[in-house]
Protein backbone atom coordinates (compact mmCIF):
# COMPACT_ATOMS: atom_id res chain seq x y z
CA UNK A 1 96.21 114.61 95.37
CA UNK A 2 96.59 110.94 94.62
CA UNK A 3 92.46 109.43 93.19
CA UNK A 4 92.28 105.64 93.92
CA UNK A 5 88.96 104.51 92.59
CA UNK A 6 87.27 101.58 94.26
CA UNK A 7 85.37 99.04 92.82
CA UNK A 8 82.20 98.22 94.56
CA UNK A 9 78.76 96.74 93.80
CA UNK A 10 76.91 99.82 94.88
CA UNK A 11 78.66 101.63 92.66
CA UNK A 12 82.63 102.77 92.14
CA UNK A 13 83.63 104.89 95.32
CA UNK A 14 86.90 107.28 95.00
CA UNK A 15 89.40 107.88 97.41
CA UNK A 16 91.25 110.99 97.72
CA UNK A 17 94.86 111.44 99.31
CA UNK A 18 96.52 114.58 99.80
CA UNK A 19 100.07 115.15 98.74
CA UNK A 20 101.93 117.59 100.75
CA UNK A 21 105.53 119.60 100.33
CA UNK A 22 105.43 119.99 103.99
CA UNK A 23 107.52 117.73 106.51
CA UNK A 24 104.82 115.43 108.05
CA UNK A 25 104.35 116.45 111.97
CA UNK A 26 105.06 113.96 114.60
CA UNK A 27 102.40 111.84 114.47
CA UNK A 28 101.46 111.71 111.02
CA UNK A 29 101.88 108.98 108.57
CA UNK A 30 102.91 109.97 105.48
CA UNK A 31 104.78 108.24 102.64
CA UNK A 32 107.36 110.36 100.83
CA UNK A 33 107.58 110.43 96.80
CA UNK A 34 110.96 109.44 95.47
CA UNK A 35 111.66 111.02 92.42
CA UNK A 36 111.24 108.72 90.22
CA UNK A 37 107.73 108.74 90.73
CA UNK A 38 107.35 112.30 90.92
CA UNK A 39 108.75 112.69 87.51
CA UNK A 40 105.97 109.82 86.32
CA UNK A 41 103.45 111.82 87.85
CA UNK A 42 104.40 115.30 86.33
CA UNK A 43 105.53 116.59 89.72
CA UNK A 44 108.28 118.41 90.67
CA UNK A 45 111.63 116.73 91.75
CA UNK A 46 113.15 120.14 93.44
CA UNK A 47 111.02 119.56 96.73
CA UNK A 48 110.09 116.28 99.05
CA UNK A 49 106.45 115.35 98.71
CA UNK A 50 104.54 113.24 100.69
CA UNK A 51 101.05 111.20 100.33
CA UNK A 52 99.49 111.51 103.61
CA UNK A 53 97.62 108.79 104.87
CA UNK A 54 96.32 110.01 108.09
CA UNK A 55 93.07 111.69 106.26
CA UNK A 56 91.22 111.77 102.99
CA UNK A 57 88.75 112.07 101.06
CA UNK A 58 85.53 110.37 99.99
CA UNK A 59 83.93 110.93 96.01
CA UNK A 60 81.83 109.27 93.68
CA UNK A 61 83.43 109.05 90.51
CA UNK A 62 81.47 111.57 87.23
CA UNK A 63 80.01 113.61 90.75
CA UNK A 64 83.55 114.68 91.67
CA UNK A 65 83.90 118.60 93.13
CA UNK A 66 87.95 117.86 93.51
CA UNK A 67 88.60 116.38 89.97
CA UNK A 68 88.35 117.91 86.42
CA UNK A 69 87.92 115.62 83.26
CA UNK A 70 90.93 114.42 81.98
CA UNK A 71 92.97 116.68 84.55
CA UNK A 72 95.92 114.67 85.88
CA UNK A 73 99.40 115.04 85.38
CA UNK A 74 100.24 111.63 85.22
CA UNK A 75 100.19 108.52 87.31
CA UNK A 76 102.27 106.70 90.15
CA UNK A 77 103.48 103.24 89.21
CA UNK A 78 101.95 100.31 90.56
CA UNK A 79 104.94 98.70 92.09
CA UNK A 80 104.91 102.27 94.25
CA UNK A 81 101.38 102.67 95.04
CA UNK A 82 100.10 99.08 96.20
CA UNK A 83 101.94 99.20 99.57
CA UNK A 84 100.65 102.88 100.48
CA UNK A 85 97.00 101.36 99.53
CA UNK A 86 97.62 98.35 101.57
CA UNK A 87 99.31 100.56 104.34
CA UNK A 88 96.36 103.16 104.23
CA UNK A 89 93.67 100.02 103.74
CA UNK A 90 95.81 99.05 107.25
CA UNK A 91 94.87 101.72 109.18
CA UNK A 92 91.58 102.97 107.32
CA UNK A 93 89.51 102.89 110.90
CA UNK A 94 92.35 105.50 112.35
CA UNK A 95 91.72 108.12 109.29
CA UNK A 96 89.64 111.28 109.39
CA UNK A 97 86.92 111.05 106.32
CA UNK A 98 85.72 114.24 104.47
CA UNK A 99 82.84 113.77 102.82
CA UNK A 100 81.36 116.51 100.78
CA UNK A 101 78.66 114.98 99.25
């Protein structure tokens, strides 16, 4: 799962993206992990993994069900990650939202 936290004046929101080993159906948009960031974010480089940006989830960060203090592997870079968020920001009104709150 890929946690983008938002900054927002009614407080932080957090975004959560699933990452999938599974070929993305027809359909689907999904960016696929080169290696190079898998091995950044502790993942493994023996199988294709993709962020999907079709659906995600909503959180409030220190409230979080999905996330465990000081629980990730590592991080994507930057240079990687901006054009997913801008391609997910892109077509945010298309998405299906879970909120478990």
């Amino acid at each position: 799962m890929v946690g983008i936290r938002l900054k927002r004046s009614s407080g932080d929101a957090l975004v959560l993206l699933p990452i999938t080993s599974r070929a993305p159906p027809a359909g689907t948009t999904a960016v696929e992990i080169p290696d190079t960031e898998k091995r950044r974010a502790g993942l493994s480089t023996d199988i294709r993994l993709w962020i999907v940006l079709d659906e995600f989830n909503h959180d409030i960060p220190g409230q979080s069900w999905y996330l465990e203090p000081h629980s990730a592997l590592g991080s994507l870079s930057r240079a990687f990650l901006l054009p997913v968020m801008k391609q997910f920001v892109a077509m945010l009104g298309k998405k299906r939202q879970v909120n478990r709150l």
